[in-house]
PDB file of N, CA and C in Angstrom:
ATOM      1  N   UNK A   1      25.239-183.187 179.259  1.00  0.00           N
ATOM      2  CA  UNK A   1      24.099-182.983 178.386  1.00  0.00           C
ATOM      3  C   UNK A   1      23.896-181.496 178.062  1.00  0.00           C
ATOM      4  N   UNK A   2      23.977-180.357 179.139  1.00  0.00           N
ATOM      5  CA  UNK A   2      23.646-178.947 179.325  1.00  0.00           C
ATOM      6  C   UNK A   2      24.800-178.553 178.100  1.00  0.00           C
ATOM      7  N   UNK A   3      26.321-178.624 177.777  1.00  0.00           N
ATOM      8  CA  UNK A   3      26.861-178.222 177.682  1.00  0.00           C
ATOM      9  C   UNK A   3      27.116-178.619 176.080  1.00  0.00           C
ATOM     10  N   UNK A   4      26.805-180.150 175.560  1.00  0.00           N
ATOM     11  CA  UNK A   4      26.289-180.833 174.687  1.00  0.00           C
ATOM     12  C   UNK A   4      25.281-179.493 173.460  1.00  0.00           C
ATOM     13  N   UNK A   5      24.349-179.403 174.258  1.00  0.00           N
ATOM     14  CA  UNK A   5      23.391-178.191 174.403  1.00  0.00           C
ATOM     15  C   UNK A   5      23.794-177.015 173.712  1.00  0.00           C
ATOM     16  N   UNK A   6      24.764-176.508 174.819  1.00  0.00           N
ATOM     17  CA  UNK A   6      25.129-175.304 174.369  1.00  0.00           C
ATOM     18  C   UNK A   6      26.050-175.570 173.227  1.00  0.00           C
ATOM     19  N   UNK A   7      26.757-176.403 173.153  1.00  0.00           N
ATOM     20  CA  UNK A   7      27.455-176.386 171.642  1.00  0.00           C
ATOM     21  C   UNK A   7      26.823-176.335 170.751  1.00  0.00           C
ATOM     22  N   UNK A   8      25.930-176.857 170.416  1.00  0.00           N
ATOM     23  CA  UNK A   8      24.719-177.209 169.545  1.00  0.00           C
ATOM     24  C   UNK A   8      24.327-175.963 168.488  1.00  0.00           C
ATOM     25  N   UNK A   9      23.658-174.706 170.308  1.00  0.00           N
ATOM     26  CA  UNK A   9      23.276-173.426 169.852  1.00  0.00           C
ATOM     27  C   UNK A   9      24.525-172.993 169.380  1.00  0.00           C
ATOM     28  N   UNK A  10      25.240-173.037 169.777  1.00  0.00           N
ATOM     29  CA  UNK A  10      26.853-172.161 169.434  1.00  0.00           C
ATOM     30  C   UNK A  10      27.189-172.303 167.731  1.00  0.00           C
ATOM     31  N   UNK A  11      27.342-173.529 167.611  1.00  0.00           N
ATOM     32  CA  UNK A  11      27.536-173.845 166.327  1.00  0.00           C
ATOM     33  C   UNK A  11      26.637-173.443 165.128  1.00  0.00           C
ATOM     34  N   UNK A  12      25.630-173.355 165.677  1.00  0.00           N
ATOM     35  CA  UNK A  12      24.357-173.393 164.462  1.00  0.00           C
ATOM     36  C   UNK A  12      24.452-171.506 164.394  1.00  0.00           C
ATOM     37  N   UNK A  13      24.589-170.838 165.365  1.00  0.00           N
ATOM     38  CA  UNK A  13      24.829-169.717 165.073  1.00  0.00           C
ATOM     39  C   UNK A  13      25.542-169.017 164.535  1.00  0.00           C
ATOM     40  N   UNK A  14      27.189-169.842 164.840  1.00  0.00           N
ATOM     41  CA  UNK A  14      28.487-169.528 164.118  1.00  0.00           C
ATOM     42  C   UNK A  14      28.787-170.381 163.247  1.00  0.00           C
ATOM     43  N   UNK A  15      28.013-171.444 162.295  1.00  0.00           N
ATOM     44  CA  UNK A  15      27.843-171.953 161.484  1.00  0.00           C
ATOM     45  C   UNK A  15      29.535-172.834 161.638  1.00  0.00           C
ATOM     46  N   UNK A  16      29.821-173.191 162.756  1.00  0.00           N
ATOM     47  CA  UNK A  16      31.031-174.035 162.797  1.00  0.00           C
ATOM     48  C   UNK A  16      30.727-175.361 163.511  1.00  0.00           C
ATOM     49  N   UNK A  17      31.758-176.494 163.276  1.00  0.00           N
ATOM     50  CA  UNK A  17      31.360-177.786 164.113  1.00  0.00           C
ATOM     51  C   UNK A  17      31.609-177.431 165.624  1.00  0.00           C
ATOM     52  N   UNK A  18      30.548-178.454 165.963  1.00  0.00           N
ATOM     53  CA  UNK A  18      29.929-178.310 167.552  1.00  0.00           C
ATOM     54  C   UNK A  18      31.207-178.969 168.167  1.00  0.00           C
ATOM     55  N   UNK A  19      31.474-180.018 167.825  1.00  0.00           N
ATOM     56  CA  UNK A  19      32.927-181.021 168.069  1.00  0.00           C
ATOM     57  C   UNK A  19      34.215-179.832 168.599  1.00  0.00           C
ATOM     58  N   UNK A  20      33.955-178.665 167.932  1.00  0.00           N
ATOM     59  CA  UNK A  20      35.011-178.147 167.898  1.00  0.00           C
ATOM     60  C   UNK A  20      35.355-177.458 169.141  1.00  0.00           C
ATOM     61  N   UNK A  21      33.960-176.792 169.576  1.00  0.00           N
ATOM     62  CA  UNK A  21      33.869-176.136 170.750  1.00  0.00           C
ATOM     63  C   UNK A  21      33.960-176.737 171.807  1.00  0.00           C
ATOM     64  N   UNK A  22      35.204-175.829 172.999  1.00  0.00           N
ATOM     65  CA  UNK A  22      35.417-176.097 173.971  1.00  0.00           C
ATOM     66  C   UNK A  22      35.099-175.137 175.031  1.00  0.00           C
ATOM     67  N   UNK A  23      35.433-175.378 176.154  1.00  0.00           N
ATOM     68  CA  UNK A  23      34.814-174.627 177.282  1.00  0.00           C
ATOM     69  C   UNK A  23      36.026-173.314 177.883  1.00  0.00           C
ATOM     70  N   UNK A  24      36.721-173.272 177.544  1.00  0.00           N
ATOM     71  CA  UNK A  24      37.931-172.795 177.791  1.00  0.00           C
ATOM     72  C   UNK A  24      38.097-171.783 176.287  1.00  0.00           C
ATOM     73  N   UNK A  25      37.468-171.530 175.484  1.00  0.00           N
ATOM     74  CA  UNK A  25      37.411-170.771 174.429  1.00  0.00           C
ATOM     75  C   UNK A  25      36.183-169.803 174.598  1.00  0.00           C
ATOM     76  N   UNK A  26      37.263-168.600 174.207  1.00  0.00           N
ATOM     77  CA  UNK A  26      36.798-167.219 173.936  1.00  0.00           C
ATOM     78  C   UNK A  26      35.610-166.777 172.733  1.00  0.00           C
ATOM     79  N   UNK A  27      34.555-166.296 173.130  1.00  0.00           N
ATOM     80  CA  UNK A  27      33.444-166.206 172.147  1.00  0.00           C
ATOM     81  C   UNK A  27      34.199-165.331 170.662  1.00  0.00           C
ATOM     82  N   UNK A  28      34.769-164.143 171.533  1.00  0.00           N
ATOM     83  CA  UNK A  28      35.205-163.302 170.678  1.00  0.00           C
ATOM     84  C   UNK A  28      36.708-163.632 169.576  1.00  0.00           C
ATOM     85  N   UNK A  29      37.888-163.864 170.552  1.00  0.00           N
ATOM     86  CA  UNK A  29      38.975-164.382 170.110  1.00  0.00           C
ATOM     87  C   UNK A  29      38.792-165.400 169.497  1.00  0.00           C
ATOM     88  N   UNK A  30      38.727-166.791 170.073  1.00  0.00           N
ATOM     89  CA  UNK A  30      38.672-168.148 169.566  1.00  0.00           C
ATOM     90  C   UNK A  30      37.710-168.342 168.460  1.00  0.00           C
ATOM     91  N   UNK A  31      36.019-167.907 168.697  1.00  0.00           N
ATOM     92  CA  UNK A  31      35.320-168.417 168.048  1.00  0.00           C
ATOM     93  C   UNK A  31      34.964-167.391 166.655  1.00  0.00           C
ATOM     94  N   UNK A  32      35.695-165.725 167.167  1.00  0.00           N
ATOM     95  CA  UNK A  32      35.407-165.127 166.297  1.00  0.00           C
ATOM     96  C   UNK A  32      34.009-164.586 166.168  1.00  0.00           C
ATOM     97  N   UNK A  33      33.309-164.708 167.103  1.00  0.00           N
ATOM     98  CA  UNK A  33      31.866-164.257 167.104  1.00  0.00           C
ATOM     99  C   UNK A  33      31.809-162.922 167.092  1.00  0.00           C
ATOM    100  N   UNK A  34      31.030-161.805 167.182  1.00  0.00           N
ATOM    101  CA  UNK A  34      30.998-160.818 167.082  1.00  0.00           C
ATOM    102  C   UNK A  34      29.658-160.491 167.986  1.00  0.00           C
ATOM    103  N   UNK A  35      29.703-159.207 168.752  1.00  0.00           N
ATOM    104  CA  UNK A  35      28.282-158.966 169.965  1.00  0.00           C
ATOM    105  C   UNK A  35      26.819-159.609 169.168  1.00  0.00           C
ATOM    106  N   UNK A  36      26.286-159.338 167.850  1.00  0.00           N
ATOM    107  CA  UNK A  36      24.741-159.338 167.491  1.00  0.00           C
ATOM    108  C   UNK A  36      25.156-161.350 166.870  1.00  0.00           C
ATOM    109  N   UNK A  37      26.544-161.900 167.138  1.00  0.00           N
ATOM    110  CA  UNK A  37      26.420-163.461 167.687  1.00  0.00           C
ATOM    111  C   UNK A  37      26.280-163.891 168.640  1.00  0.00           C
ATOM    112  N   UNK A  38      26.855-163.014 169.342  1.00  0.00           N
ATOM    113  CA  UNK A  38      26.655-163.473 170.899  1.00  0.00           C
ATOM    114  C   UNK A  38      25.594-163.399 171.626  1.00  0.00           C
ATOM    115  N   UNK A  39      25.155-162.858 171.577  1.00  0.00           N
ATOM    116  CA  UNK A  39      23.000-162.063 171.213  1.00  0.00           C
ATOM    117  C   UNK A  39      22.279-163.215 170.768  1.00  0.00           C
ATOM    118  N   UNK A  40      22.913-163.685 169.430  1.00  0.00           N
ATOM    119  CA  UNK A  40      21.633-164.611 169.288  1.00  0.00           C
ATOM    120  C   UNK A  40      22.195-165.962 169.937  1.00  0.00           C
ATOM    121  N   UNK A  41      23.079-166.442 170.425  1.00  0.00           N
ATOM    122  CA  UNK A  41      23.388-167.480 171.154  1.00  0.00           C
ATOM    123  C   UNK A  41      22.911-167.482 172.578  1.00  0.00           C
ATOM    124  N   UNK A  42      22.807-166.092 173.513  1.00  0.00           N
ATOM    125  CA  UNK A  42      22.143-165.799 174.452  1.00  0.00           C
ATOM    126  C   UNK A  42      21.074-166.599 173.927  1.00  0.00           C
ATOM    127  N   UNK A  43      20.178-165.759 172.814  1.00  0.00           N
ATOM    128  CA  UNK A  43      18.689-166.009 172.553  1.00  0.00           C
ATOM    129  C   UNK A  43      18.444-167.217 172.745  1.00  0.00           C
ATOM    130  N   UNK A  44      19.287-168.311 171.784  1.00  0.00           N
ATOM    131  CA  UNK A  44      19.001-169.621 171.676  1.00  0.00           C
ATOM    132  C   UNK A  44      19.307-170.327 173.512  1.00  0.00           C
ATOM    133  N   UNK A  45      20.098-170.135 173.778  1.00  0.00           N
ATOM    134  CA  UNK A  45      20.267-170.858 175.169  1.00  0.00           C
ATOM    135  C   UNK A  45      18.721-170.390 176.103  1.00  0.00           C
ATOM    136  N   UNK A  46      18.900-169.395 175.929  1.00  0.00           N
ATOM    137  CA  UNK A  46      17.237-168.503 176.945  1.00  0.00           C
ATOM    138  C   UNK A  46      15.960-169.154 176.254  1.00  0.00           C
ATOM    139  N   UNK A  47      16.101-169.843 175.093  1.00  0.00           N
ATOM    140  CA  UNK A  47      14.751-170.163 174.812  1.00  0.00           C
ATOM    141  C   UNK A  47      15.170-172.390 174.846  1.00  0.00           C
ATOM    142  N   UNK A  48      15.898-172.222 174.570  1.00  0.00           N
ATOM    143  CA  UNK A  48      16.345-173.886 174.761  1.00  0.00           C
ATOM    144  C   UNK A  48      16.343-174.488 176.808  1.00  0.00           C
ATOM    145  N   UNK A  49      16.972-173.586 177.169  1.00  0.00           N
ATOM    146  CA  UNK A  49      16.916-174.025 178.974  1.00  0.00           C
ATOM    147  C   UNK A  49      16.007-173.059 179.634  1.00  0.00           C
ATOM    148  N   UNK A  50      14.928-172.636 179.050  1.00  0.00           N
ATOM    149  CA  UNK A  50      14.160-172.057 179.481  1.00  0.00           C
ATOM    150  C   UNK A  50      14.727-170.905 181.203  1.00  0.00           C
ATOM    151  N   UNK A  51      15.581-169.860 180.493  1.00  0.00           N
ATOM    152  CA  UNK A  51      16.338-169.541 181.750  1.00  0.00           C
ATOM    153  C   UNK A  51      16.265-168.000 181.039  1.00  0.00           C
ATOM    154  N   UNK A  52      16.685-166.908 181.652  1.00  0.00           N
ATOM    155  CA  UNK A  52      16.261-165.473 181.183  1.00  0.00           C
ATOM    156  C   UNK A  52      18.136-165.073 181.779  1.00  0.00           C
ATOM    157  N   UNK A  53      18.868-164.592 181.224  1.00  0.00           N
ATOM    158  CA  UNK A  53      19.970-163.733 181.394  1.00  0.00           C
ATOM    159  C   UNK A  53      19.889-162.513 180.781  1.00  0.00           C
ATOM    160  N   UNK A  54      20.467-161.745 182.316  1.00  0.00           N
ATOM    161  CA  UNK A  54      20.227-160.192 182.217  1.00  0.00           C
ATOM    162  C   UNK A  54      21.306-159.819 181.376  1.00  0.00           C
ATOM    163  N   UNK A  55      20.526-158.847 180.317  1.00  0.00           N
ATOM    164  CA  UNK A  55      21.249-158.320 179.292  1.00  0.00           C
ATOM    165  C   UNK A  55      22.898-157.471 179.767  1.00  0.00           C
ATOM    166  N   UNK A  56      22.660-157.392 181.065  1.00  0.00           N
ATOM    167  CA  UNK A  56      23.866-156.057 181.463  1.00  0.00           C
ATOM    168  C   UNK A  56      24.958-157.405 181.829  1.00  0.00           C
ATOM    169  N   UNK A  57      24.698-158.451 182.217  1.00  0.00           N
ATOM    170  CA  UNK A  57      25.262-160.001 181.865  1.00  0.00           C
ATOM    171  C   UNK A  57      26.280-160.273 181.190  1.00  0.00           C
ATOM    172  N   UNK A  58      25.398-160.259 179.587  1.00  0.00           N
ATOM    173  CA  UNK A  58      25.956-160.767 178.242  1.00  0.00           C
ATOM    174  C   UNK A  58      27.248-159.908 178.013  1.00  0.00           C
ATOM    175  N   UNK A  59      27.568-158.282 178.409  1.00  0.00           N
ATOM    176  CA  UNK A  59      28.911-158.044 177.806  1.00  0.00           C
ATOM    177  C   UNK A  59      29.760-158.089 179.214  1.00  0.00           C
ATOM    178  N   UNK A  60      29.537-158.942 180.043  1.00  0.00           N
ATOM    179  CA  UNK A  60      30.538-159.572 180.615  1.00  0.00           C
ATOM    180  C   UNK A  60      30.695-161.437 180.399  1.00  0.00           C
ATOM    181  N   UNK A  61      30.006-161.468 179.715  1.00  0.00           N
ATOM    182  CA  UNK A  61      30.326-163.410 179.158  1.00  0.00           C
ATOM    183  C   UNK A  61      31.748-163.293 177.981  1.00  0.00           C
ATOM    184  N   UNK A  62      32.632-163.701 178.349  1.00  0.00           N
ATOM    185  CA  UNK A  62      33.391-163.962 177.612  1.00  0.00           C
ATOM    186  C   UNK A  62      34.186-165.481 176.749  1.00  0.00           C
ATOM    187  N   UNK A  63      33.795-165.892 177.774  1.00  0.00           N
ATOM    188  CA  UNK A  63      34.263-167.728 177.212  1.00  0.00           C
ATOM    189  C   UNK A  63      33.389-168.039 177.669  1.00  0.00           C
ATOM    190  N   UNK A  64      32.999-169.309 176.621  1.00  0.00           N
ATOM    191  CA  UNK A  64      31.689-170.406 176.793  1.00  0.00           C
ATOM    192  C   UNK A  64      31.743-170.998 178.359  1.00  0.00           C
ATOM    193  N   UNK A  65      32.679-170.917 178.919  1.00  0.00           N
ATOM    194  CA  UNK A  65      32.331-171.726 180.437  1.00  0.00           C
ATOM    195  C   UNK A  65      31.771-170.504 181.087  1.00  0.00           C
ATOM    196  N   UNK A  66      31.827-169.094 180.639  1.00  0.00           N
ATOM    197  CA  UNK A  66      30.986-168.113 181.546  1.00  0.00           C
ATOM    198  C   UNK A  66      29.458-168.561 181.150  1.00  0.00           C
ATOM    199  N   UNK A  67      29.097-168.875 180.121  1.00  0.00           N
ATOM    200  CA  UNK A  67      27.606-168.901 179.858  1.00  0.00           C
ATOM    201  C   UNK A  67      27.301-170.558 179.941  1.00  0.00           C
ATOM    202  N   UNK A  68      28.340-171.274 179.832  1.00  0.00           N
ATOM    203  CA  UNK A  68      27.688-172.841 180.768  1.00  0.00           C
ATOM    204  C   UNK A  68      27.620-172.390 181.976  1.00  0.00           C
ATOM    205  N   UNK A  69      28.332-171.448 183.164  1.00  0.00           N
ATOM    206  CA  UNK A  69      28.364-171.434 184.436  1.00  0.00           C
ATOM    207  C   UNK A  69      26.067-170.962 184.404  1.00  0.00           C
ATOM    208  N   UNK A  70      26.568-170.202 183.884  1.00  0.00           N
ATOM    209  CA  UNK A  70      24.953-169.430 183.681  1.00  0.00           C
ATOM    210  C   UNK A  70      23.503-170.675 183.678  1.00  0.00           C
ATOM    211  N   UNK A  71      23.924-171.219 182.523  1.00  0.00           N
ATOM    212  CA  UNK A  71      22.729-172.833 182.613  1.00  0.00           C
ATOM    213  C   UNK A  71      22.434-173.424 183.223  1.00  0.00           C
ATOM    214  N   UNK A  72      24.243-173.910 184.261  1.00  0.00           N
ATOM    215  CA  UNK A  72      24.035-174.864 185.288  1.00  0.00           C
ATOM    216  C   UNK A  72      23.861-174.403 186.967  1.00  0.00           C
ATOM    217  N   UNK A  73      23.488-172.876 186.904  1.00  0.00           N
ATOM    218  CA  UNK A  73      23.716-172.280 188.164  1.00  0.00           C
ATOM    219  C   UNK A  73      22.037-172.838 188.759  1.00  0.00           C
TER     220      UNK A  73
END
């Protein structure tokens, strides 16, 4: 469901299908995101699972299973 979730935010930010995203893919490489995407996908997850990640965090998240590890910790 959590991860369901995070595709959701992912997609709507990077305006790509949710279907597509996997857990094993790179924000930067794979998805092509860029830091002020990755920012607002933080945002959306921090306000969707009601959870706060420290900003000094985010430029060590590199693939979506670093920031599912984050949701489900």
């Amino acid at each position: 469901m959590e991860f369901e979730k995070l595709q959701t935010i992912i997609s709507e930010v990077l305006s790509i299908d949710a279907g597509s995203i996997s857990q094993d893919m790179s924000f930067y490489d794979d998805l092509g995101a860029d830091s002020l995407e990755l920012f607002n996908i933080v945002m959306g997850v921090e306000g969707e699972f009601d959870i706060v990640i420290d900003e000094n965090i985010v430029n060590e998240l590199n693939t979506v299973d670093d920031l599912y590890k984050l949701i489900i910790k």
